[in-house]
C-alpha atoms as a PDB file:
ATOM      1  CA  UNK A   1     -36.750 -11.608  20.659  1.00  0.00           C
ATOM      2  CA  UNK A   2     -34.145  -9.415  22.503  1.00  0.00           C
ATOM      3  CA  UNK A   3     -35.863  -6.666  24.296  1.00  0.00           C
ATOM      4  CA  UNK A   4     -34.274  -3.189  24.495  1.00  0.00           C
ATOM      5  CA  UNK A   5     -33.623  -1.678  27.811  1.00  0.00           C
ATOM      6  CA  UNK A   6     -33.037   2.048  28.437  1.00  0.00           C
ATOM      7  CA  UNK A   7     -31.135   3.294  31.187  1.00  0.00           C
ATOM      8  CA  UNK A   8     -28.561   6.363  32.089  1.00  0.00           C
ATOM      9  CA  UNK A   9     -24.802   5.945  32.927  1.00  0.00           C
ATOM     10  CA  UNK A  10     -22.548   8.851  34.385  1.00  0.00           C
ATOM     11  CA  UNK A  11     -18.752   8.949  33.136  1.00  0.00           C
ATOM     12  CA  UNK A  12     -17.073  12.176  34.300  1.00  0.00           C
ATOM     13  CA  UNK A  13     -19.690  13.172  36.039  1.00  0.00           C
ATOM     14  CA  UNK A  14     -21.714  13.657  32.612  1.00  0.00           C
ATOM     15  CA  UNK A  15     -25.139  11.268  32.605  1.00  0.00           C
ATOM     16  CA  UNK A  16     -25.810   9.487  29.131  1.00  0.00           C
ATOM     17  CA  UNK A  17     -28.268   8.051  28.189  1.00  0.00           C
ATOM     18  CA  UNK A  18     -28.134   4.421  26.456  1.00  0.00           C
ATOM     19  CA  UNK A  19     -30.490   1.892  24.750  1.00  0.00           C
ATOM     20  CA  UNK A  20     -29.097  -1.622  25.466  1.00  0.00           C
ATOM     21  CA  UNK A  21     -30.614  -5.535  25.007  1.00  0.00           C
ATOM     22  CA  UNK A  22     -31.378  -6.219  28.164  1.00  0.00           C
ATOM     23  CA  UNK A  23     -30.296  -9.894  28.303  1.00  0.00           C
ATOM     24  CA  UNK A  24     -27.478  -9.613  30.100  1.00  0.00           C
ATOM     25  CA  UNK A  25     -25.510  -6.289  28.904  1.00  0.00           C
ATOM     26  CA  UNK A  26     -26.578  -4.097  31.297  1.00  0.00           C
ATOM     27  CA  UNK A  27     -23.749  -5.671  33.692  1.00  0.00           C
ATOM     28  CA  UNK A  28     -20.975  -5.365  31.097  1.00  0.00           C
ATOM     29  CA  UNK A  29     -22.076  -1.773  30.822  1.00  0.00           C
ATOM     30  CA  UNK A  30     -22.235  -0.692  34.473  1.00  0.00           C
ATOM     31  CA  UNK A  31     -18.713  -2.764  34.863  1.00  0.00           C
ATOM     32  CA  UNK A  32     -17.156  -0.696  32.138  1.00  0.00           C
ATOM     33  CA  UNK A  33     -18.745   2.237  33.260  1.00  0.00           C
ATOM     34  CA  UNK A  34     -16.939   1.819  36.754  1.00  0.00           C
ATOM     35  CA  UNK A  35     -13.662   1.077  35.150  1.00  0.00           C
ATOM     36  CA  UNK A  36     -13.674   4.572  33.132  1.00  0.00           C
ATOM     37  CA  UNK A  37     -14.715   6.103  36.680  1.00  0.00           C
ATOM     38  CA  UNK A  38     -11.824   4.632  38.179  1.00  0.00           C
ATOM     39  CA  UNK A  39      -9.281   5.482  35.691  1.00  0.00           C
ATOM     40  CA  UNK A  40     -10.582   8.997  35.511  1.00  0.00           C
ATOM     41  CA  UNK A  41     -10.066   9.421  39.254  1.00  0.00           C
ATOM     42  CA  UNK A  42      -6.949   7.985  38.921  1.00  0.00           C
ATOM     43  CA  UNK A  43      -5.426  10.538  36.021  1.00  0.00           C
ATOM     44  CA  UNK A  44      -7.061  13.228  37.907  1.00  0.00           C
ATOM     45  CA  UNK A  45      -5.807  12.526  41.350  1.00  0.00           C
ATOM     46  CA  UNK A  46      -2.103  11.305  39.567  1.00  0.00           C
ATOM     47  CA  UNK A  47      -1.705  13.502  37.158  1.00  0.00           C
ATOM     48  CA  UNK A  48      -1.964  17.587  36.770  1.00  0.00           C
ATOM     49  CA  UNK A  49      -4.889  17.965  34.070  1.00  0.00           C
ATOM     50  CA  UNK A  50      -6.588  20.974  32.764  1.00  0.00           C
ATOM     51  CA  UNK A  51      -9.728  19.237  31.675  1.00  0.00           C
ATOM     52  CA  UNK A  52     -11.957  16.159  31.781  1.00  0.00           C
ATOM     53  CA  UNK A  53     -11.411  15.913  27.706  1.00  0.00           C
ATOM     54  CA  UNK A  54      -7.634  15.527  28.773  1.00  0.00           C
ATOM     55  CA  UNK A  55      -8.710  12.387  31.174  1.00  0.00           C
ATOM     56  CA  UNK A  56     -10.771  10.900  29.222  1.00  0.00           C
ATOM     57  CA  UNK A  57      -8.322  10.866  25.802  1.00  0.00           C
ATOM     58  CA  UNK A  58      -6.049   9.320  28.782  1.00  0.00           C
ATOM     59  CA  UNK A  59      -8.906   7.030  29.433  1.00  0.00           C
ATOM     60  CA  UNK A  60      -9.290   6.074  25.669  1.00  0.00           C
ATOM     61  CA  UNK A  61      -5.703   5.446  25.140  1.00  0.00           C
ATOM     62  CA  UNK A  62      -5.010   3.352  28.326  1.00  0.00           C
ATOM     63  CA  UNK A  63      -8.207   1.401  26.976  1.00  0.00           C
ATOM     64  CA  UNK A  64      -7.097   1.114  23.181  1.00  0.00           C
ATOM     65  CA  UNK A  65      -3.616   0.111  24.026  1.00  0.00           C
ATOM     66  CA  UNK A  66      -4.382  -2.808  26.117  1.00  0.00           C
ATOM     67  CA  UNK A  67      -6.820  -3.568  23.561  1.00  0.00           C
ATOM     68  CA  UNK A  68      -4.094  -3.727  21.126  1.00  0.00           C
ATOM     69  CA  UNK A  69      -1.510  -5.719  23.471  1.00  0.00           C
ATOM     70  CA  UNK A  70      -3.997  -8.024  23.926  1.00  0.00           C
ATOM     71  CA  UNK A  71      -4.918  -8.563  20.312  1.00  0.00           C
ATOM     72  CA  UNK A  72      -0.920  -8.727  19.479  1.00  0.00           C
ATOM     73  CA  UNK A  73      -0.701 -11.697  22.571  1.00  0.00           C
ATOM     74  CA  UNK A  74      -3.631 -13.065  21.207  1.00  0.00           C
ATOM     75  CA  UNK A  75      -2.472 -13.713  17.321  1.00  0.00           C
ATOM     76  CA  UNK A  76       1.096 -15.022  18.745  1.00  0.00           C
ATOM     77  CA  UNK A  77      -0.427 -17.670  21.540  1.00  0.00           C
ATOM     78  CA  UNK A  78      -3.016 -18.246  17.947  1.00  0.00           C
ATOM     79  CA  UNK A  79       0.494 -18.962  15.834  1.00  0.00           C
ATOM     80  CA  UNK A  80       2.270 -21.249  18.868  1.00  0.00           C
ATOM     81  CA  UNK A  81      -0.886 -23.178  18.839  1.00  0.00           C
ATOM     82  CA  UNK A  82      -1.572 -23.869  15.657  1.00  0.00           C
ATOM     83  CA  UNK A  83       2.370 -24.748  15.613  1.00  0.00           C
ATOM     84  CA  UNK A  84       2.102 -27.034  18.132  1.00  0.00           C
ATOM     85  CA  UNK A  85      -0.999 -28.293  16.573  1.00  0.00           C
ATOM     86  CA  UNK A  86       1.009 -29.294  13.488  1.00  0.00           C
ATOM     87  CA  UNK A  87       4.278 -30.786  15.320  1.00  0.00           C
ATOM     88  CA  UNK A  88       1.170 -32.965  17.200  1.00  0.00           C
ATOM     89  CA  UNK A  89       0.077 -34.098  13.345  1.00  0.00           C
ATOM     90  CA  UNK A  90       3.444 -34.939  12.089  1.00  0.00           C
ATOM     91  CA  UNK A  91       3.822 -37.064  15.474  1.00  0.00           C
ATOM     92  CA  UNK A  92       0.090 -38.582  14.797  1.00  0.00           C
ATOM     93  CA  UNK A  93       1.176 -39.374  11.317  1.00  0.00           C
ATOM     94  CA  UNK A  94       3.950 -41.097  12.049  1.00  0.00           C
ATOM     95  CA  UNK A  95       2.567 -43.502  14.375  1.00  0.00           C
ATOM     96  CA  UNK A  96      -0.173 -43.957  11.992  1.00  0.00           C
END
């Protein structure tokens, strides 16, 4: 049985607090956590803001979109695979 684990996370210098399974997840949290940090510094120290809701819809975006390019590279390495798979079969079948 997964037990739940509650602990507080700061992002933009705002503390929230989250309930989590504490089998491992807590490090996935605190590494994402660190990455939005980052980012925010980043924009803020890159770019002329007027507010931390302007960083962090940068923050979302940058986050979304590589979520997206890497869904896109994901589904066309998926299609040369399963290609490749199939030139492999007619090969096999051949031989066979």
């Amino acid at each position: 049985m997964d037990s739940k684990l509650k602990i507080k996370v700061t992002i933009g210098g705002r503390v929230y607090p989250l309930t989590i399974n504490s089998d491992g997840e807590e490090e996935g949290v605190r590494k994402a956590v660190k990455k939005i940090n980052d980012l925010i510094k980043k924009f803020e120290d890159n770019y002329e803001v007027r507010d931390k809701q302007d960083v962090l819809a940068m923050c979302a975006l940058q986050f979304a979109s590589l979520q997206e390019v890497k869904g896109i590279y994901n589904e066309q390495e998926g299609e040369e695979i399963e290609n490749k798979l199939r030139e492999m079969s007619t090969v096999l079948d051949t031989y066979l």
